[in-house]
PDB file of N, CA and C in Angstrom:
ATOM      1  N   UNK A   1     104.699 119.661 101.182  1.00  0.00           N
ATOM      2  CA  UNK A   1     104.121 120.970 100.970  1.00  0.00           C
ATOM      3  C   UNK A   1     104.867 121.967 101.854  1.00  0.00           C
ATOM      4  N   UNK A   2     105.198 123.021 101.184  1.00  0.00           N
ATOM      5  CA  UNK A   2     106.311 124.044 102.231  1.00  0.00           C
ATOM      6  C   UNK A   2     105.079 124.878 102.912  1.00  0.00           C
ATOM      7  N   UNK A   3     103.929 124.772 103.023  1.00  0.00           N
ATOM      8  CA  UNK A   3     102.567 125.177 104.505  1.00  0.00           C
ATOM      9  C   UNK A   3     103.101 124.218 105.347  1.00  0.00           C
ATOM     10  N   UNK A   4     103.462 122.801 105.106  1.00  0.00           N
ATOM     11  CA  UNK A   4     103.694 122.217 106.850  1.00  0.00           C
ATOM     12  C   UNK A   4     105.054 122.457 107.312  1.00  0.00           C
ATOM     13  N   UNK A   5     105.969 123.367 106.434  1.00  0.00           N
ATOM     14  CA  UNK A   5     107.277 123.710 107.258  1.00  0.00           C
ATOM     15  C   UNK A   5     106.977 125.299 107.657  1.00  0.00           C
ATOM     16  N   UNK A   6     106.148 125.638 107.364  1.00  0.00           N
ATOM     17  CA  UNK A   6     105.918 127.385 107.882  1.00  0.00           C
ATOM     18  C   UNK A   6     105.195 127.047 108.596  1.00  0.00           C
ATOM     19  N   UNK A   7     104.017 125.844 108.685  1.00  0.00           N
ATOM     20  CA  UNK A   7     103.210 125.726 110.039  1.00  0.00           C
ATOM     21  C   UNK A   7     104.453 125.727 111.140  1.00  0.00           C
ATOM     22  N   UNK A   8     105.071 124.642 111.131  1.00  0.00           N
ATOM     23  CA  UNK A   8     106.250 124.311 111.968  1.00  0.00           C
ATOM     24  C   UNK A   8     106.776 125.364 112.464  1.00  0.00           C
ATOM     25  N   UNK A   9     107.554 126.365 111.190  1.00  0.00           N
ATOM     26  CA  UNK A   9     107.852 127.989 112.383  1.00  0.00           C
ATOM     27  C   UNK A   9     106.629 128.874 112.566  1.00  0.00           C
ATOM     28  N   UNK A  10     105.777 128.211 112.761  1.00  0.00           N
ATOM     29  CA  UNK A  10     104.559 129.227 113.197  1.00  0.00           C
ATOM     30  C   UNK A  10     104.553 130.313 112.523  1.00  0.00           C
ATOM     31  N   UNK A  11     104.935 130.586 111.186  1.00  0.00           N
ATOM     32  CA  UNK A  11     104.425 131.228 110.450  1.00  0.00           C
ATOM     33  C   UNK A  11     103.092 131.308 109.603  1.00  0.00           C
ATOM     34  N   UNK A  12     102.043 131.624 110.382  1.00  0.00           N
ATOM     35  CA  UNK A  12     100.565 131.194 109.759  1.00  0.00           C
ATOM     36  C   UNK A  12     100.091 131.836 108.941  1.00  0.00           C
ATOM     37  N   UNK A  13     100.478 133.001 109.198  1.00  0.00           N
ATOM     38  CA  UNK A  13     100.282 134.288 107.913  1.00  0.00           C
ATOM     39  C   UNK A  13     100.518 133.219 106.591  1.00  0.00           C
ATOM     40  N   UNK A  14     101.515 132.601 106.050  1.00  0.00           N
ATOM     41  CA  UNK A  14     102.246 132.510 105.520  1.00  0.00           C
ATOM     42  C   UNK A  14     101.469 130.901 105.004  1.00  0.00           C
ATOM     43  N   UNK A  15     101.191 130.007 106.136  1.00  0.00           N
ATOM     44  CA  UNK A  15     100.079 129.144 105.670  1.00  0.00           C
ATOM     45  C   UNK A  15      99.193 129.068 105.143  1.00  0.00           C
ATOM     46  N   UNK A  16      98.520 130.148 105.735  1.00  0.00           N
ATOM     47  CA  UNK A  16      97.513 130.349 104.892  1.00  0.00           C
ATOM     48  C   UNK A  16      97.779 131.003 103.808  1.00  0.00           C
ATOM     49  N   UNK A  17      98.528 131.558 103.489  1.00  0.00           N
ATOM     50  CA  UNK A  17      98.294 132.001 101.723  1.00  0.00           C
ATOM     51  C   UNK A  17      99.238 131.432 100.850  1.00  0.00           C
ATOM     52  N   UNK A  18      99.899 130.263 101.210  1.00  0.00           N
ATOM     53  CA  UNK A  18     100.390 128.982 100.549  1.00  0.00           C
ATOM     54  C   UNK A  18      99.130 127.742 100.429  1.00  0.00           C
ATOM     55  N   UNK A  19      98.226 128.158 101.422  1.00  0.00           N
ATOM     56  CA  UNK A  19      97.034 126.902 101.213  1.00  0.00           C
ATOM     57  C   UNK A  19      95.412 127.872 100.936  1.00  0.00           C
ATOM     58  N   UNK A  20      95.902 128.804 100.321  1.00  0.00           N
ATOM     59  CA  UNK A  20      94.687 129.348  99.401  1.00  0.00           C
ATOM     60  C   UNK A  20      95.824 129.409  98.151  1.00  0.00           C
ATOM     61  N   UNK A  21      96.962 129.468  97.660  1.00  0.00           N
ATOM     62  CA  UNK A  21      97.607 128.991  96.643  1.00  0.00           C
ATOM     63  C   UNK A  21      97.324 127.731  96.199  1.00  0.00           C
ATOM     64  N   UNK A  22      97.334 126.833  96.870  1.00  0.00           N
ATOM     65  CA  UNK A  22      97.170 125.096  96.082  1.00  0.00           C
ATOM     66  C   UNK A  22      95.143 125.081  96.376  1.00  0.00           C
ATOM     67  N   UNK A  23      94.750 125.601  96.944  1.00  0.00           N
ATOM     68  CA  UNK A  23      93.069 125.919  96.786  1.00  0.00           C
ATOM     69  C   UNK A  23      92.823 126.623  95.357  1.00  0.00           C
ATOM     70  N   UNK A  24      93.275 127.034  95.287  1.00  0.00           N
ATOM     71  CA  UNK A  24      93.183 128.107  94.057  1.00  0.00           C
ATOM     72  C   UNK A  24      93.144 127.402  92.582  1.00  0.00           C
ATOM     73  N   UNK A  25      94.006 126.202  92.668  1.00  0.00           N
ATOM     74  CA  UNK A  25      94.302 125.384  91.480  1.00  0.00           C
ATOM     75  C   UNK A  25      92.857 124.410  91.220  1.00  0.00           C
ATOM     76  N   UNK A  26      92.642 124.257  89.809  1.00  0.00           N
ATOM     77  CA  UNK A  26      91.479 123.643  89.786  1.00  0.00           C
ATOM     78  C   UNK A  26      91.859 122.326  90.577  1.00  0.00           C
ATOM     79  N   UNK A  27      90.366 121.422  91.231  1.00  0.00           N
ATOM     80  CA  UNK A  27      90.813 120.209  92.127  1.00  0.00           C
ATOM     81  C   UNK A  27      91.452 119.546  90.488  1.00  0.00           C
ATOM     82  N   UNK A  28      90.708 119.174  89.980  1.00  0.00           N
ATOM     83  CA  UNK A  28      91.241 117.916  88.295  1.00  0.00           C
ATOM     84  C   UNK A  28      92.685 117.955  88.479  1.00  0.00           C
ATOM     85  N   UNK A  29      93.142 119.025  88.694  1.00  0.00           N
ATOM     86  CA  UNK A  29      94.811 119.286  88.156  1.00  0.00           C
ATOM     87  C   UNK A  29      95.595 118.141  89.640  1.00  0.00           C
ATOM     88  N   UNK A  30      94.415 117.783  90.875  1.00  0.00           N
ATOM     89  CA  UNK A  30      95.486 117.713  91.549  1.00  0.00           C
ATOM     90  C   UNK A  30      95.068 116.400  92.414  1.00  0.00           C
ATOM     91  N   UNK A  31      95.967 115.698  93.003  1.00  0.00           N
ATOM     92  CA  UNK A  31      95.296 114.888  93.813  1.00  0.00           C
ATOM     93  C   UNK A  31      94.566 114.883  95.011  1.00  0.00           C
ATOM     94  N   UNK A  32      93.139 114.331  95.460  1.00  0.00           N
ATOM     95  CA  UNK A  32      92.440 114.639  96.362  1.00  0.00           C
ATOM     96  C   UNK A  32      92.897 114.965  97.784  1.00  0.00           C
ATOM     97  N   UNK A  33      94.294 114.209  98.249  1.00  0.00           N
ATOM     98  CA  UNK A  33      94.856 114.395  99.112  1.00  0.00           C
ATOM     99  C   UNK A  33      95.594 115.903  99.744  1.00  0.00           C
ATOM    100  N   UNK A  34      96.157 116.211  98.354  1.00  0.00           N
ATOM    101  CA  UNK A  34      96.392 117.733  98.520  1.00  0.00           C
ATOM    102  C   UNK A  34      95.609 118.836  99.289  1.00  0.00           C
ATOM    103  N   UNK A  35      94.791 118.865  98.169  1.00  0.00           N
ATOM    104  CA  UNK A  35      93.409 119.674  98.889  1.00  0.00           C
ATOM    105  C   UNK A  35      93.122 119.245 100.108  1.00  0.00           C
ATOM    106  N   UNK A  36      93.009 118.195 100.810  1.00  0.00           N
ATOM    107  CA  UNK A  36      92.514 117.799 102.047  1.00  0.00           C
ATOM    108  C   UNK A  36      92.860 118.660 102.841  1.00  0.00           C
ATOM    109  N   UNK A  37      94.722 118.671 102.307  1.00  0.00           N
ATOM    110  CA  UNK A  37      95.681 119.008 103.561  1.00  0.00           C
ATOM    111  C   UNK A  37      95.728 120.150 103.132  1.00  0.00           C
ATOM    112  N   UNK A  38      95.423 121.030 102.320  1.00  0.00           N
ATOM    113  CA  UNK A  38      95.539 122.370 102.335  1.00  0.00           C
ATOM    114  C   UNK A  38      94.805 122.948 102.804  1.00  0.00           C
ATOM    115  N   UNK A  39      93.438 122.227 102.854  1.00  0.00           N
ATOM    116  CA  UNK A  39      92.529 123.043 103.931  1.00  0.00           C
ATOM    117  C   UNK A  39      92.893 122.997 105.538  1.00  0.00           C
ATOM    118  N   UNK A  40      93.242 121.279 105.920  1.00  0.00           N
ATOM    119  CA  UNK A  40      93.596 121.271 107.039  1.00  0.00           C
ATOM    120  C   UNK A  40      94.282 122.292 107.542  1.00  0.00           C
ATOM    121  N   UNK A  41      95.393 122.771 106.875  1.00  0.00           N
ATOM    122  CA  UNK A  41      96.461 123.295 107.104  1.00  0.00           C
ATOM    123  C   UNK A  41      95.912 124.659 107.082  1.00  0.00           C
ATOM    124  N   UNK A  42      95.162 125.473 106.236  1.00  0.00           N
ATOM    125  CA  UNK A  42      94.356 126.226 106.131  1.00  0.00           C
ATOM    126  C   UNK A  42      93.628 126.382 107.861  1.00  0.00           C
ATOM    127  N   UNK A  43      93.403 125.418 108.162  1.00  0.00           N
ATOM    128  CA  UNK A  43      92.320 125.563 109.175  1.00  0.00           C
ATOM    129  C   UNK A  43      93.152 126.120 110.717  1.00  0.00           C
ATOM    130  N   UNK A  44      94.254 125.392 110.258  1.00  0.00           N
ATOM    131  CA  UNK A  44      95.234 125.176 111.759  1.00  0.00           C
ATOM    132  C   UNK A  44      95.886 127.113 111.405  1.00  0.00           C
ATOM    133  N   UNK A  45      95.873 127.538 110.179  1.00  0.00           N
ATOM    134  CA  UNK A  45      96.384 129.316 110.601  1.00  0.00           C
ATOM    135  C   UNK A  45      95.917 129.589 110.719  1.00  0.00           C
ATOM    136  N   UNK A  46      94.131 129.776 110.489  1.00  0.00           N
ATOM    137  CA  UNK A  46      93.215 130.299 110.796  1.00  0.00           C
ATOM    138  C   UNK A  46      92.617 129.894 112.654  1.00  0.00           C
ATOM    139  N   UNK A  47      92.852 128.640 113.322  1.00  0.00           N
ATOM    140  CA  UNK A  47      92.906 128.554 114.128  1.00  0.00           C
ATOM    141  C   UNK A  47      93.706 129.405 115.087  1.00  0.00           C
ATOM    142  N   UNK A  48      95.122 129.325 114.438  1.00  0.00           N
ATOM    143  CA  UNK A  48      96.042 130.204 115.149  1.00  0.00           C
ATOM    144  C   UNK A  48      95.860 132.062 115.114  1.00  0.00           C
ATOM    145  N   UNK A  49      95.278 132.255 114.723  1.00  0.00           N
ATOM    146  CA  UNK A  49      94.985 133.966 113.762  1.00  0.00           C
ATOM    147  C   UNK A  49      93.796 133.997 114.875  1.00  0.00           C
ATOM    148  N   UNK A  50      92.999 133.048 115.523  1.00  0.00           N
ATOM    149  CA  UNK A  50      92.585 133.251 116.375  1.00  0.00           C
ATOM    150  C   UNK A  50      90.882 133.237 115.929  1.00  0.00           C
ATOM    151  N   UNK A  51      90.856 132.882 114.330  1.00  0.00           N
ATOM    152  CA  UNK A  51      89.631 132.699 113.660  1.00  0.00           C
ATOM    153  C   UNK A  51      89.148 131.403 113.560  1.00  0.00           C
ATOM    154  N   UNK A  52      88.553 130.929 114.863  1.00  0.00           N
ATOM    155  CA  UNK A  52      87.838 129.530 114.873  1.00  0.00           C
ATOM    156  C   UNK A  52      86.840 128.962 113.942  1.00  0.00           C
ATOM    157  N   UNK A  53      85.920 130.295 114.226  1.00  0.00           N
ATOM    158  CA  UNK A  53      84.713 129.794 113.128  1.00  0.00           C
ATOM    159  C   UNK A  53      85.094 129.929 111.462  1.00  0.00           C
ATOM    160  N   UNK A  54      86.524 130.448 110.666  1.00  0.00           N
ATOM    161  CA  UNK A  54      87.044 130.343 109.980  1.00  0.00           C
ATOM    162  C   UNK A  54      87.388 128.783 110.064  1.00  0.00           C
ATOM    163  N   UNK A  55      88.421 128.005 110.713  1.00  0.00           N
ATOM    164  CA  UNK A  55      89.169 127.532 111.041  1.00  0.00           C
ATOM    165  C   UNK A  55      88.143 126.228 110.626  1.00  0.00           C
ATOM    166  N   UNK A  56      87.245 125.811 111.575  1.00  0.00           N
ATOM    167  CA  UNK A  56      85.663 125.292 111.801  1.00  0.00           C
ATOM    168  C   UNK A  56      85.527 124.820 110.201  1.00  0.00           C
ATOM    169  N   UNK A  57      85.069 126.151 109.459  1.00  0.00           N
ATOM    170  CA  UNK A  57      84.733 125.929 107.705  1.00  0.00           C
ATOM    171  C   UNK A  57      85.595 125.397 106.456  1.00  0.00           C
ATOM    172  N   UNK A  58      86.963 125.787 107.102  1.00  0.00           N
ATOM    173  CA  UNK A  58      88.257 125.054 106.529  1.00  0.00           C
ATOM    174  C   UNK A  58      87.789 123.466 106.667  1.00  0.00           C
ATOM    175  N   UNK A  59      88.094 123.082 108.154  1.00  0.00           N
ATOM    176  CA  UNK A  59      87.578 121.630 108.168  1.00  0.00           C
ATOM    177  C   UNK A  59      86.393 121.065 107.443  1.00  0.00           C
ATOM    178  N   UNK A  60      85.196 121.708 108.072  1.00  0.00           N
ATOM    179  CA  UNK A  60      83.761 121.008 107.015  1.00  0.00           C
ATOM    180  C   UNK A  60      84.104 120.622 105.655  1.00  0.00           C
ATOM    181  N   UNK A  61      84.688 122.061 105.179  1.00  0.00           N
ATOM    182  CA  UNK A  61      85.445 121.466 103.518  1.00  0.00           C
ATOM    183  C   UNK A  61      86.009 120.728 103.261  1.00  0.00           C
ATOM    184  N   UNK A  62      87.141 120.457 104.226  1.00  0.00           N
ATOM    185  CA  UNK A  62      88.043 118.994 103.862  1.00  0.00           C
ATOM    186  C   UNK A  62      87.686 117.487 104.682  1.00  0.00           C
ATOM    187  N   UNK A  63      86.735 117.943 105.423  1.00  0.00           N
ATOM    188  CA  UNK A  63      85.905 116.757 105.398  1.00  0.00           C
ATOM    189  C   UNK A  63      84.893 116.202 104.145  1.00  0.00           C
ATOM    190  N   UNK A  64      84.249 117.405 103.590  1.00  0.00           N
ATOM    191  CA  UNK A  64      83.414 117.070 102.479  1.00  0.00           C
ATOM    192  C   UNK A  64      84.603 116.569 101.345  1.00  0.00           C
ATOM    193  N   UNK A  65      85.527 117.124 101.308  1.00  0.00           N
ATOM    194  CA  UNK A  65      86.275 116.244 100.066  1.00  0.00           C
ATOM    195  C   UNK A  65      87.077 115.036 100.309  1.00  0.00           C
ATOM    196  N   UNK A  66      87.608 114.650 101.428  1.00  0.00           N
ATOM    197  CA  UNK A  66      87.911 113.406 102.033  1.00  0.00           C
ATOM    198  C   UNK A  66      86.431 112.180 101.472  1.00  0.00           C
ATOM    199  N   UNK A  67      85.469 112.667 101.998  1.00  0.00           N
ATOM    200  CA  UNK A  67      83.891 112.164 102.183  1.00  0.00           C
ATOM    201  C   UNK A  67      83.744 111.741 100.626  1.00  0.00           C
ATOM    202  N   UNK A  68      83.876 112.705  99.721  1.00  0.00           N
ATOM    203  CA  UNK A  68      83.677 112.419  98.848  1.00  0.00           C
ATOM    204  C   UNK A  68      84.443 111.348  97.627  1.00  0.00           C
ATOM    205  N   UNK A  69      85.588 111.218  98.494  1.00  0.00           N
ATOM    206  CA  UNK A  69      86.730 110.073  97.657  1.00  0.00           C
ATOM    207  C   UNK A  69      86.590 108.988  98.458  1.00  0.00           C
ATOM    208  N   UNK A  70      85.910 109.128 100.019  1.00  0.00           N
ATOM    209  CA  UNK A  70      86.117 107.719 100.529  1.00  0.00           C
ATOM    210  C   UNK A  70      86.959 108.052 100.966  1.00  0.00           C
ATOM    211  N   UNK A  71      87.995 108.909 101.544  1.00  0.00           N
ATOM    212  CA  UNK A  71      89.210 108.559 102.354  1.00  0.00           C
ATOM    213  C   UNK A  71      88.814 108.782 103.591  1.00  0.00           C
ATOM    214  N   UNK A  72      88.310 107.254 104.377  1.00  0.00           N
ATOM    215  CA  UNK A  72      87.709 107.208 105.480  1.00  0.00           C
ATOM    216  C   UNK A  72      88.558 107.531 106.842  1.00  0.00           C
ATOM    217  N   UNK A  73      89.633 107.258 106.965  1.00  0.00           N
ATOM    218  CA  UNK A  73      90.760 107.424 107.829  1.00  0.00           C
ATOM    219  C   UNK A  73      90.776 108.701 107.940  1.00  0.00           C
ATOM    220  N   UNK A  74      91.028 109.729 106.838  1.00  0.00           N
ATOM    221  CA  UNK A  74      91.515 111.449 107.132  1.00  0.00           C
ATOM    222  C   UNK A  74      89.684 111.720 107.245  1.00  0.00           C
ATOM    223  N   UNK A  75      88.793 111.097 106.951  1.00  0.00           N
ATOM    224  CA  UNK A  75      87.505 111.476 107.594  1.00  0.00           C
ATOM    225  C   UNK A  75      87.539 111.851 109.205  1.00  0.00           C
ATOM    226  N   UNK A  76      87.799 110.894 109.607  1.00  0.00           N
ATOM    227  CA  UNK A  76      88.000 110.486 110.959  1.00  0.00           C
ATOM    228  C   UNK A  76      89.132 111.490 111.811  1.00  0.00           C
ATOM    229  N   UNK A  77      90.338 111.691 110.467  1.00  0.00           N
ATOM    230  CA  UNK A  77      91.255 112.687 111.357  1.00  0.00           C
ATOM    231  C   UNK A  77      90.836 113.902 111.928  1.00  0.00           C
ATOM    232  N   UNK A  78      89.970 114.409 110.410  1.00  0.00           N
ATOM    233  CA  UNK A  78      89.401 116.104 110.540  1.00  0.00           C
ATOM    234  C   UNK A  78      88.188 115.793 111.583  1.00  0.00           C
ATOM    235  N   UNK A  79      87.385 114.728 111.701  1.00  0.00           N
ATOM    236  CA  UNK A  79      86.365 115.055 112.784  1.00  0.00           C
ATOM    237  C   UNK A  79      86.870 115.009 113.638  1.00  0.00           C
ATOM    238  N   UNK A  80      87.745 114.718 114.543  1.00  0.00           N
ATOM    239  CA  UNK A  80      88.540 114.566 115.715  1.00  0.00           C
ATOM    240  C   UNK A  80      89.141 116.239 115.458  1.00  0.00           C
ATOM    241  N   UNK A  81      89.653 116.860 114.685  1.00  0.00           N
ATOM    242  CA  UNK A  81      89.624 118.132 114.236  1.00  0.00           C
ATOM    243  C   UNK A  81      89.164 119.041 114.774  1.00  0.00           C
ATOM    244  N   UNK A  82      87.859 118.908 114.096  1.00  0.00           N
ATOM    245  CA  UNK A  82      86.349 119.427 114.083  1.00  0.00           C
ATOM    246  C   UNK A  82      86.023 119.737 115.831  1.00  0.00           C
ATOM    247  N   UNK A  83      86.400 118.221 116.238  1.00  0.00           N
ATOM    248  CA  UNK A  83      85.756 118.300 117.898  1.00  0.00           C
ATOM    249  C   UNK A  83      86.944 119.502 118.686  1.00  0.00           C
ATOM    250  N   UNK A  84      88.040 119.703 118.509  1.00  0.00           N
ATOM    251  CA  UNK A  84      88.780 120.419 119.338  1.00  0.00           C
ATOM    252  C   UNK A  84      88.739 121.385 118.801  1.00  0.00           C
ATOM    253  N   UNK A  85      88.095 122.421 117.641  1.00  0.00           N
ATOM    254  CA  UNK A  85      87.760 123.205 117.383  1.00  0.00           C
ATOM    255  C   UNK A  85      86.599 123.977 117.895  1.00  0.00           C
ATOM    256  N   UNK A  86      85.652 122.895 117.879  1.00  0.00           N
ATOM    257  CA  UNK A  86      84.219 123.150 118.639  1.00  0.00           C
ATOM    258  C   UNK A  86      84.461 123.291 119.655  1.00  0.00           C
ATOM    259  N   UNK A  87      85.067 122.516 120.652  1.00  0.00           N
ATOM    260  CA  UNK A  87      85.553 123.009 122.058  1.00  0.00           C
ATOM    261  C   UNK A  87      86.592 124.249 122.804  1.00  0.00           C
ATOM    262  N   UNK A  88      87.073 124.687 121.104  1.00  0.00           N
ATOM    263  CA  UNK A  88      87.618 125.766 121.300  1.00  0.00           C
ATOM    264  C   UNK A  88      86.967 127.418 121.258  1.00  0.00           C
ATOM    265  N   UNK A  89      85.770 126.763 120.468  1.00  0.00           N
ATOM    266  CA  UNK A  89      85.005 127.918 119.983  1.00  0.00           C
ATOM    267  C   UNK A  89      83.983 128.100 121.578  1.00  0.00           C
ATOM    268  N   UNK A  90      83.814 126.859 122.064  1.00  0.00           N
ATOM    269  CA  UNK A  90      83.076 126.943 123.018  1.00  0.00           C
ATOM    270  C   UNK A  90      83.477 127.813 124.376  1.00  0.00           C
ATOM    271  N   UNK A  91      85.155 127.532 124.841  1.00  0.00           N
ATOM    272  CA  UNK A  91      85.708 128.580 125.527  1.00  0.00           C
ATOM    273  C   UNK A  91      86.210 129.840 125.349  1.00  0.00           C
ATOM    274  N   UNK A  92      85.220 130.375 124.330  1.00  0.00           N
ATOM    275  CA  UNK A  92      85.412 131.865 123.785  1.00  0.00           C
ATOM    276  C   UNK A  92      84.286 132.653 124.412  1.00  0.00           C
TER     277      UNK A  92
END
């Protein structure tokens, strides 16, 4: 996905509206994995943009669709996620 080479130059602007592009597509058209990571990825510009509790709702979502296929492993990634988000929101 060209969001994890603009994450890479810290171009987040730019993440995020490459991962509300593949959001945008109905899920049917695509594999569950995609979406996961487009929110993730979603979450990490919005993290960076300095919008946690954005950032926060990105995750819940791609936890709920991980959750919902069973992909127990990237469950586990985004709650580990989730927790350094919360702790980020907390030193605000």
């Amino acid at each position: 996905m060209c969001a994890a080479l603009y994450a890479r130059l810290g171009a987040w602007d730019d993440v995020i509206a490459i991962a509300d592009g593949v959001l945008a597509i109905p899920a049917l058209s695509m594999g569950p994995l995609v979406r996961i990571e487009a929110w993730r990825l979603r979450a990490r510009g919005l993290g960076a943009a300095g919008e946690a509790a954005g950032a926060r709702g990105a995750l819940e979502t791609a936890l709920d669709e991980a959750s919902a296929v069973g992909y127990l492993w990237m469950e586990q990634v985004i709650r580990e996620e989730l927790l350094v988000t919360h702790e980020a929101i907390q030193k605000i």
